[in-house]
N, C-alpha and C. Protein backbone atom coordinates (compact mmCIF):
# COMPACT_ATOMS: atom_id res chain seq x y z
N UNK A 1 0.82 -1.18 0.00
CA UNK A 1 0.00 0.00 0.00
C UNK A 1 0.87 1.26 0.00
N UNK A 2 2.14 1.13 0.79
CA UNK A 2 3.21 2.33 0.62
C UNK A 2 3.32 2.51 -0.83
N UNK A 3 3.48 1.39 -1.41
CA UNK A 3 3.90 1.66 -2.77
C UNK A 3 3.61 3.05 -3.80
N UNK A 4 1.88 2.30 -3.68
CA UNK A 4 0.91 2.32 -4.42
C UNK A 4 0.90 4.18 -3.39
N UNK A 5 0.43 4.45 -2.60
CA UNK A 5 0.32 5.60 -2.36
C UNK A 5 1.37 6.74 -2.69
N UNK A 6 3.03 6.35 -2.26
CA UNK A 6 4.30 7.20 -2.78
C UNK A 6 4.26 7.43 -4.26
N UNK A 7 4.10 6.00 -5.31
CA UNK A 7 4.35 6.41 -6.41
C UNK A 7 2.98 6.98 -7.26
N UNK A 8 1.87 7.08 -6.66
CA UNK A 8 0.63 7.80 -7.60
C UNK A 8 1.05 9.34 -6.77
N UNK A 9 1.34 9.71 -5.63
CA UNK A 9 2.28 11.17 -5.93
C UNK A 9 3.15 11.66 -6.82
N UNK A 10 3.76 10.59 -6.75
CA UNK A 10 5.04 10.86 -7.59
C UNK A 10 4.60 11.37 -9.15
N UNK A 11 3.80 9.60 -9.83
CA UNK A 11 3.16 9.71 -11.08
C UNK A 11 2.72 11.60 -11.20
N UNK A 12 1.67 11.83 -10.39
CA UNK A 12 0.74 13.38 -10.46
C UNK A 12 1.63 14.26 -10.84
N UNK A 13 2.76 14.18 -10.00
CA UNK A 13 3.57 15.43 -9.39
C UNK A 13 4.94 15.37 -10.85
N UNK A 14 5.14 14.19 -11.31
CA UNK A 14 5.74 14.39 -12.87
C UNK A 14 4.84 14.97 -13.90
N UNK A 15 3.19 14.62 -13.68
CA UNK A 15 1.97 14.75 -14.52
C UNK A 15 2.29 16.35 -14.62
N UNK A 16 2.06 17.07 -13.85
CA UNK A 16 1.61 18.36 -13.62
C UNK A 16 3.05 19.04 -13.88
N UNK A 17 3.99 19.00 -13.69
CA UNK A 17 5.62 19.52 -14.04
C UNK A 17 5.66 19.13 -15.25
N UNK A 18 5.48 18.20 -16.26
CA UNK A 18 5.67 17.70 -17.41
C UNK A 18 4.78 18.64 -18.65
N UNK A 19 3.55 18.51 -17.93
CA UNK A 19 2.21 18.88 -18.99
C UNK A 19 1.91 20.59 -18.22
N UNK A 20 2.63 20.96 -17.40
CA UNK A 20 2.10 22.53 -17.46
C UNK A 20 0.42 22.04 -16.79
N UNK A 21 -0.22 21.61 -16.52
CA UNK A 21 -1.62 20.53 -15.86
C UNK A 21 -2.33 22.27 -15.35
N UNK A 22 -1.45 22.53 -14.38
CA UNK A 22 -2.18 23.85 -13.15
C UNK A 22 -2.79 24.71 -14.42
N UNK A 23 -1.80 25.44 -15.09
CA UNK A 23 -2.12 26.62 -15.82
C UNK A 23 -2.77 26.21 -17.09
N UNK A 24 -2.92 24.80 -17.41
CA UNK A 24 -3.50 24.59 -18.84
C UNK A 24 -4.94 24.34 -18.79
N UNK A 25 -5.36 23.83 -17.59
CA UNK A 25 -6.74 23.94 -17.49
C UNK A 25 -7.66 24.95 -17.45
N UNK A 26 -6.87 26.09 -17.51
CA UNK A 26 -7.98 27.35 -17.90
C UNK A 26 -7.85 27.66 -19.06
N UNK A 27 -7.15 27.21 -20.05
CA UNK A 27 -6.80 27.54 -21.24
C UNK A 27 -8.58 26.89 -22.11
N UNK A 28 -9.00 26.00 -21.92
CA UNK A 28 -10.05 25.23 -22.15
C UNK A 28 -9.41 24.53 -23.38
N UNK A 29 -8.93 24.10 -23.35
CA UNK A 29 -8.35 23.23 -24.36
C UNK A 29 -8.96 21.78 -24.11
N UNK A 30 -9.40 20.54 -24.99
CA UNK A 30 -9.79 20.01 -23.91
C UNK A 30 -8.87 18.53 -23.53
N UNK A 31 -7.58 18.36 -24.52
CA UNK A 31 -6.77 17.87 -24.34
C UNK A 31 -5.60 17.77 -22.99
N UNK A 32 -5.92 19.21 -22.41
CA UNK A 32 -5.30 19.44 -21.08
C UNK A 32 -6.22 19.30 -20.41
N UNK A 33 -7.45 19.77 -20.49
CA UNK A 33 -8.45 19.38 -19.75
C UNK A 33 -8.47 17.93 -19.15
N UNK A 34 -8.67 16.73 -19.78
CA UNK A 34 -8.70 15.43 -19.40
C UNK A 34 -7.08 15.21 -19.29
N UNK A 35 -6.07 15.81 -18.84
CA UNK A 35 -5.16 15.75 -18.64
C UNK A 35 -5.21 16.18 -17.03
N UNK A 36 -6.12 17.26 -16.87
CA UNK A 36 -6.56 17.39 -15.31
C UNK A 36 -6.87 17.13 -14.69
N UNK A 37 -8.01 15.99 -15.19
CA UNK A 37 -9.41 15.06 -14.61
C UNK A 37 -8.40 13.81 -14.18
N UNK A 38 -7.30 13.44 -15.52
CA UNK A 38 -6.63 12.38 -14.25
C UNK A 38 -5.51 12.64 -13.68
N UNK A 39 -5.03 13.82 -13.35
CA UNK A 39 -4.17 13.66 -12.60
C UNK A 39 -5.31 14.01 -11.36
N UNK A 40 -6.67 14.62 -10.84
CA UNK A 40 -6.77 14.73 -10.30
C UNK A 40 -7.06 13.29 -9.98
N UNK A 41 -7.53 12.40 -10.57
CA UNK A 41 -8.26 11.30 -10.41
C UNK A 41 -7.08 10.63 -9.66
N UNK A 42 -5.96 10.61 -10.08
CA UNK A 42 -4.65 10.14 -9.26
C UNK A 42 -4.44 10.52 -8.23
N UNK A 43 -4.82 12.07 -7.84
CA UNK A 43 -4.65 12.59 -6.45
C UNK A 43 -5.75 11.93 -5.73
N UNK A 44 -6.53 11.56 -5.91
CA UNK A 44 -7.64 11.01 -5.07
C UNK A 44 -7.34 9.54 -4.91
N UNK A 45 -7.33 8.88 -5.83
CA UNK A 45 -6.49 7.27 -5.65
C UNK A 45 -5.33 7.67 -4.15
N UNK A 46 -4.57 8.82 -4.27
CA UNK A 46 -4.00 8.70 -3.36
C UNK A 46 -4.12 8.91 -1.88
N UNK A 47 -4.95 9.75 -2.09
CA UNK A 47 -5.60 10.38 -0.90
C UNK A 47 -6.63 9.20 -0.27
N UNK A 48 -7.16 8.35 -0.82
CA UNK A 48 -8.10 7.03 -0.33
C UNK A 48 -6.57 6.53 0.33
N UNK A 49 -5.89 6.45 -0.41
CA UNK A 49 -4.65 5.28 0.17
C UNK A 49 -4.33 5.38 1.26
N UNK A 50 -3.76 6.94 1.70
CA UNK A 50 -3.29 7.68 2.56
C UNK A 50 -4.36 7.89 4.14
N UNK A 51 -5.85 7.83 3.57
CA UNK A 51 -6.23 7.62 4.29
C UNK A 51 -6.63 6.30 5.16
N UNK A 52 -6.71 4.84 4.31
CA UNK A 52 -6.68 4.35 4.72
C UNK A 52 -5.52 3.41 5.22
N UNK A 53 -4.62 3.99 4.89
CA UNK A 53 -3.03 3.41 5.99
C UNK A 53 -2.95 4.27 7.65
N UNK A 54 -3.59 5.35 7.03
CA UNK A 54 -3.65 6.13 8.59
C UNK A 54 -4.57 5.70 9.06
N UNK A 55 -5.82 4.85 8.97
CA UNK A 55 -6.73 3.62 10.09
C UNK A 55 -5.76 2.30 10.31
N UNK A 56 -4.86 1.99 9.44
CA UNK A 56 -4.44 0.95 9.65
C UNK A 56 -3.41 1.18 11.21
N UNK A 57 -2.96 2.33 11.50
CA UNK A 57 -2.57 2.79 12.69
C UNK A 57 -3.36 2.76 13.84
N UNK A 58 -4.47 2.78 13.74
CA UNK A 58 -5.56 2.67 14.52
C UNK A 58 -5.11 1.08 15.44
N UNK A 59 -4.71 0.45 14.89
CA UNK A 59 -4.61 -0.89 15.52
C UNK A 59 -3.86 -1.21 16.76
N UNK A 60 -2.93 -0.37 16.80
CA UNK A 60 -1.99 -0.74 18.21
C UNK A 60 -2.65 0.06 19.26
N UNK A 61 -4.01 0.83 19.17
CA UNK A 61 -4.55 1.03 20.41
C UNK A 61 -5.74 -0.07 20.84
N UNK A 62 -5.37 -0.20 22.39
CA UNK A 62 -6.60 -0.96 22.63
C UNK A 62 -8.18 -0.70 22.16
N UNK A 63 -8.52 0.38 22.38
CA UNK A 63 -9.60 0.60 22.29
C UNK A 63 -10.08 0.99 20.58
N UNK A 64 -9.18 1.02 19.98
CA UNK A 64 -9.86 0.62 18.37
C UNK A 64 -9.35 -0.09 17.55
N UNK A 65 -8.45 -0.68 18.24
CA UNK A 65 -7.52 -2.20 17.41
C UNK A 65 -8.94 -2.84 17.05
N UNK A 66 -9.70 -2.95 17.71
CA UNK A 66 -11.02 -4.19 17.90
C UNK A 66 -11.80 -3.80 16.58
N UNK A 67 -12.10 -2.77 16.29
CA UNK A 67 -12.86 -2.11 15.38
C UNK A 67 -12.59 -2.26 13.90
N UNK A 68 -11.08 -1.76 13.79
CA UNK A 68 -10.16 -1.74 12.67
C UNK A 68 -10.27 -3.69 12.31
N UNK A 69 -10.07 -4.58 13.16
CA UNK A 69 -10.13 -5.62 12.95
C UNK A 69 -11.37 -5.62 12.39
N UNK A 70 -12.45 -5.38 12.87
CA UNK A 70 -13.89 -5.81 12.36
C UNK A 70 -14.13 -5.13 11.02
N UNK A 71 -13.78 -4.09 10.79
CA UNK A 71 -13.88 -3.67 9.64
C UNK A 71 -13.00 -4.47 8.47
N UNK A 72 -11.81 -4.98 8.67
CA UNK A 72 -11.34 -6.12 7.89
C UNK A 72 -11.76 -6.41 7.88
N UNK A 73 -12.49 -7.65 8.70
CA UNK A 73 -13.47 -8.57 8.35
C UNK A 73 -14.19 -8.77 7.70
N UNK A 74 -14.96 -7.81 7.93
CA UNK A 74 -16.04 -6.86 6.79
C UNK A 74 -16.17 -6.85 5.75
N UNK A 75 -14.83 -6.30 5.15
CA UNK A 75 -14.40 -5.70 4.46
C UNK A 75 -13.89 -7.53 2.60
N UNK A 76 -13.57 -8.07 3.92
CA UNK A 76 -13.03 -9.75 3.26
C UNK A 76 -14.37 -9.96 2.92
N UNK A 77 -15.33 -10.11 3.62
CA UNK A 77 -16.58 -11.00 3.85
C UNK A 77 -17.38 -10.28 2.65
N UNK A 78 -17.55 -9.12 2.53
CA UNK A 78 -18.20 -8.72 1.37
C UNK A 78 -17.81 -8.65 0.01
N UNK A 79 -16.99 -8.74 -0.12
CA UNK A 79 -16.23 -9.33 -1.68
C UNK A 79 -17.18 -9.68 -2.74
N UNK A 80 -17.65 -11.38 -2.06
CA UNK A 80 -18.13 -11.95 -2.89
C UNK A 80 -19.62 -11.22 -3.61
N UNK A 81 -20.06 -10.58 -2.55
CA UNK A 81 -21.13 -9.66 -2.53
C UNK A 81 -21.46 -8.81 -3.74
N UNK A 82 -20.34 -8.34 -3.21
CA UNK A 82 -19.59 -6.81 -4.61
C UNK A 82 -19.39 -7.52 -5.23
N UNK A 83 -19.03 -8.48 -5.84
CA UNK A 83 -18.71 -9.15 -7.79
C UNK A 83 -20.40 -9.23 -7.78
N UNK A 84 -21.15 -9.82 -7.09
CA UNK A 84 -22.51 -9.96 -7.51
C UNK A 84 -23.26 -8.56 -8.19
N UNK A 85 -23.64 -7.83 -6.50
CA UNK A 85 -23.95 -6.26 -7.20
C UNK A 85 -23.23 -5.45 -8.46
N UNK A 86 -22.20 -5.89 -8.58
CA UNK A 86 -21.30 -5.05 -9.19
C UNK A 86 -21.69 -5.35 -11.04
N UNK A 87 -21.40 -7.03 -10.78
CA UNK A 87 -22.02 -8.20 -12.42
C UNK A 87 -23.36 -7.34 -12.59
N UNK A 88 -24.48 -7.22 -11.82
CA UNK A 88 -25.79 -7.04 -11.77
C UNK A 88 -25.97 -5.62 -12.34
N UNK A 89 -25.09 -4.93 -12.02
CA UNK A 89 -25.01 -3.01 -12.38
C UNK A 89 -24.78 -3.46 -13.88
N UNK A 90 -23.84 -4.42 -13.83
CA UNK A 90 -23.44 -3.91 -15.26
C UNK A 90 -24.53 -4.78 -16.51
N UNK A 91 -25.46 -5.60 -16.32
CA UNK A 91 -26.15 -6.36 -16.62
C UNK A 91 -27.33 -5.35 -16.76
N UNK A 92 -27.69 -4.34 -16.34
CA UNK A 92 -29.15 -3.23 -16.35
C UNK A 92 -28.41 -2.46 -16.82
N UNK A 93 -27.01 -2.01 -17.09
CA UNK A 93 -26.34 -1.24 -17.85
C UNK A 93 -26.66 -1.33 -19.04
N UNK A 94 -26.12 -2.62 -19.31
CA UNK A 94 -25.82 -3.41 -20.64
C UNK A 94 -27.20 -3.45 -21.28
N UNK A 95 -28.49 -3.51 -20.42
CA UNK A 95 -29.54 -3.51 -20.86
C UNK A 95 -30.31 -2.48 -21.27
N UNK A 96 -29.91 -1.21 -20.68
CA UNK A 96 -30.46 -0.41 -20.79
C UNK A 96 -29.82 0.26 -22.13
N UNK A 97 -28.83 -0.04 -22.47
CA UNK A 97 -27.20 0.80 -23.33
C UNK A 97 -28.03 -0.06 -25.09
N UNK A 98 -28.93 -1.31 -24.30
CA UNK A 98 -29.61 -1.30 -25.83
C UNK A 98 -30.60 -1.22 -26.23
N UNK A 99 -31.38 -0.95 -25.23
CA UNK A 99 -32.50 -0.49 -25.54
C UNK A 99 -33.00 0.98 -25.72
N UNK A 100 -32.10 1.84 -25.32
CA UNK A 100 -31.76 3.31 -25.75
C UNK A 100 -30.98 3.58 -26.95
N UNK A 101 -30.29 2.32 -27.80
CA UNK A 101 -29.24 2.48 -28.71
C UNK A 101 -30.19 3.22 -29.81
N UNK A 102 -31.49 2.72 -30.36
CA UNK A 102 -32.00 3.52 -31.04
C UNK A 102 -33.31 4.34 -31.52
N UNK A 103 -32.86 5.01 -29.93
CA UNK A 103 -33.80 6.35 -29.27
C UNK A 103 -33.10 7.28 -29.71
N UNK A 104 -33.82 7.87 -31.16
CA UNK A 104 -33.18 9.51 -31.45
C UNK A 104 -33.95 10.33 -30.97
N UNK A 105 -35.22 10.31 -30.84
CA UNK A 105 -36.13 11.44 -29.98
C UNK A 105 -36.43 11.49 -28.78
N UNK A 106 -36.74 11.99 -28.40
CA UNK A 106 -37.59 12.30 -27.04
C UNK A 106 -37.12 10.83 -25.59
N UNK A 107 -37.84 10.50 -24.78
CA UNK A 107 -37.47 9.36 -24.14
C UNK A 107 -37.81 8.00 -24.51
N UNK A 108 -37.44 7.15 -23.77
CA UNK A 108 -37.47 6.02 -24.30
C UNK A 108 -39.26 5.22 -24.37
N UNK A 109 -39.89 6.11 -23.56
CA UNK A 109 -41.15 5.88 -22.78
C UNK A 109 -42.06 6.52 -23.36
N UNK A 110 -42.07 7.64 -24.33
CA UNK A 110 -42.67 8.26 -25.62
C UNK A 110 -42.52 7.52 -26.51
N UNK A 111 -42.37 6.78 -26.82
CA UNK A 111 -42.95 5.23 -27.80
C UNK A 111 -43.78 4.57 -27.48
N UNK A 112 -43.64 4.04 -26.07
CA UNK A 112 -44.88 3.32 -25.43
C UNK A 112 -46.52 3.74 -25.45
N UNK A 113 -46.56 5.30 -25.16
CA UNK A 113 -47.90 5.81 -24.88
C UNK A 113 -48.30 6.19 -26.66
């Protein structure tokens, strides 16, 4: 998790020195634009990381070692869960992505009536 948190700083922080990132996003260009969206998207990958290594500290106190454990737990135990919900999102996605494919007017529900 050190890894993964030091080097998506790192990645950003070449991103933004490399590509000019700060000052090009007002330019509206929109090639720098989505040049912004992920480096921010990287700063946030990191910032989840960062935050959750600083709960992982949580553990050598008595009184929320117990917690931090349970939330692992948790955390294992629902897995299988999330591939389900997750298959299922993308299955009403997938469904919906064709049954809108060829809706040029109005909604999809102004055909029906």
């Amino acid at each position: 998790m050190d890894v993964c948190l030091y080097s998506s700083i790192i990645v950003a922080e070449i991103l933004i020195g490399r590509f000019n990132i700060e000052d090009s996003t007002l330019v509206g260009d929109e090639t720098y634009a989505s040049r912004g969206k992920a480096v921010r998207a990287i700063y946030a990958f990191a910032a989840i990381t960062m935050w959750i290594r600083f709960l992982y500290f949580f553990r050598i106190f008595r009184t929320t070692g117990y917690y931090i454990r349970m939330f692992q737990q948790v955390i294992l135990d629902i897995r299988y869960f999330i591939f389900v919900y997750v298959l299922t999102i993308i299955a009403f996605a997938h469904a919906w992505f064709i049954f809108l494919k060829n809706n040029s007017t109005g909604t999809p529900f102004d055909r029906i009536s």
